[in-house]
Protein backbone atom coordinates (compact mmCIF):
# COMPACT_ATOMS: atom_id res chain seq x y z
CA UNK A 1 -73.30 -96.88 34.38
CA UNK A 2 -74.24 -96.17 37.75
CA UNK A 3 -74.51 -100.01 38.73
CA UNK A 4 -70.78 -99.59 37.93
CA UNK A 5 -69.41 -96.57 39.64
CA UNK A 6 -71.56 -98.60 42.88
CA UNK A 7 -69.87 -101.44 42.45
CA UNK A 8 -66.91 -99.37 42.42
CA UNK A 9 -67.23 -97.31 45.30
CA UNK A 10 -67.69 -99.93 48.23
CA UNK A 11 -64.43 -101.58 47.44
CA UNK A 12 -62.99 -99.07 47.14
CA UNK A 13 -63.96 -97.06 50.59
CA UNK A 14 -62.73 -100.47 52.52
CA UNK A 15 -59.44 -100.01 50.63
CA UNK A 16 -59.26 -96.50 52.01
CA UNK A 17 -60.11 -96.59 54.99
CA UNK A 18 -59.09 -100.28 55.76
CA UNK A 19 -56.14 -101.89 54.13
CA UNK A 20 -54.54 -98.55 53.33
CA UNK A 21 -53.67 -97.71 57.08
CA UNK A 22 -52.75 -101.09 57.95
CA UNK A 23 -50.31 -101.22 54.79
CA UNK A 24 -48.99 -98.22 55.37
CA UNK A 25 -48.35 -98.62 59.16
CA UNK A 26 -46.96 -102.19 58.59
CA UNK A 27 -44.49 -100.43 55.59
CA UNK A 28 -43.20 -97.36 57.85
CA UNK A 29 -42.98 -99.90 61.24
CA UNK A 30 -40.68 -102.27 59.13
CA UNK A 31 -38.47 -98.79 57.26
CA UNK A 32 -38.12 -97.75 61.14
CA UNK A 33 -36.77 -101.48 62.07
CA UNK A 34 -34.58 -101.90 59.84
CA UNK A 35 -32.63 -98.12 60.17
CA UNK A 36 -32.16 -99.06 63.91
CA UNK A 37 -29.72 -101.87 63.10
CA UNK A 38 -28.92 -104.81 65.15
CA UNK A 39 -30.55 -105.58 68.19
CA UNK A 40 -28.22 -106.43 71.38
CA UNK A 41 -29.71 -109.98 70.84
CA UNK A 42 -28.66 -109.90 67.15
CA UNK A 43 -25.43 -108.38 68.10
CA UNK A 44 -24.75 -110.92 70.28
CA UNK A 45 -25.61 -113.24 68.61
CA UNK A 46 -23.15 -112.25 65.43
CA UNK A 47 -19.88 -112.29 67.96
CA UNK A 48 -21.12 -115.84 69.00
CA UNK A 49 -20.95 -116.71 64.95
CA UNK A 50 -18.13 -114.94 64.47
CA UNK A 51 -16.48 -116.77 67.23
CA UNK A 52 -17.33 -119.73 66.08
CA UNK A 53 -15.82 -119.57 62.54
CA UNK A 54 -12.70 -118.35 63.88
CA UNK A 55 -12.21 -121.48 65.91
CA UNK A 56 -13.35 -123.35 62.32
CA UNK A 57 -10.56 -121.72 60.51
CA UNK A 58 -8.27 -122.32 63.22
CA UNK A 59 -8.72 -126.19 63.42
CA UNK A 60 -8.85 -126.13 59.59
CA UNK A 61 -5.59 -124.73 59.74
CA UNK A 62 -4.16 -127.57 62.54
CA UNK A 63 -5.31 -130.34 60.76
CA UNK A 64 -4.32 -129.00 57.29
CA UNK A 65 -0.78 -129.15 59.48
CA UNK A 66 -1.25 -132.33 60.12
CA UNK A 67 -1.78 -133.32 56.90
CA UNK A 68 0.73 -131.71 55.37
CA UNK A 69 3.27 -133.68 58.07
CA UNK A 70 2.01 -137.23 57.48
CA UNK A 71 1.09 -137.02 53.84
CA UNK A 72 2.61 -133.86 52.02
CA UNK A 73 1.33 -134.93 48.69
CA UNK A 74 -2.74 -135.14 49.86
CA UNK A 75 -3.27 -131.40 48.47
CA UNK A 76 -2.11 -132.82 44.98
CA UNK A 77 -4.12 -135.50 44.77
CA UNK A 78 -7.41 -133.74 46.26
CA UNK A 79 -6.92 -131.43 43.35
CA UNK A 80 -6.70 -134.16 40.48
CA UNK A 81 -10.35 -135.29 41.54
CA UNK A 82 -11.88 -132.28 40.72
């Protein structure tokens, strides 16, 4: 019984006074990053996307025009091949 409780105890000390503090640190460092929010990189660099797909959805839009003006029936027939 006491070969057990030994082979117990030094596994468990390194948890304690190892791994513990490291996992603990590592959890409250990452709770802290994440309530700040966005960084002013990260910030930035959602504007830049968000940029981006407006510019999408505008030329989407043109060349849906376009479309539509040379051949009106091409939203029909993209709709039968589904």
């Amino acid at each position: 019984m006491e070969e057990l409780i030994g082979l117990l105890v030094a596994p468990l000390i390194i948890f304690m006074f190892l791994v513990a503090p490291i996992w603990l640190i590592l959890h409250y460092r990452s709770k802290r990053q994440i309530s700040q929010g966005l960084t002013e990189e990260e910030y930035q660099q959602l504007n830049g996307l968000l940029q981006r797909a407006d510019k999408m959805a505008d030329r989407i839009e043109t060349l849906e025009r376009i479309l539509d003006a040379e051949s009106p029936e091409w939203r029909s027939k993209h709709e039968h091949e589904r």
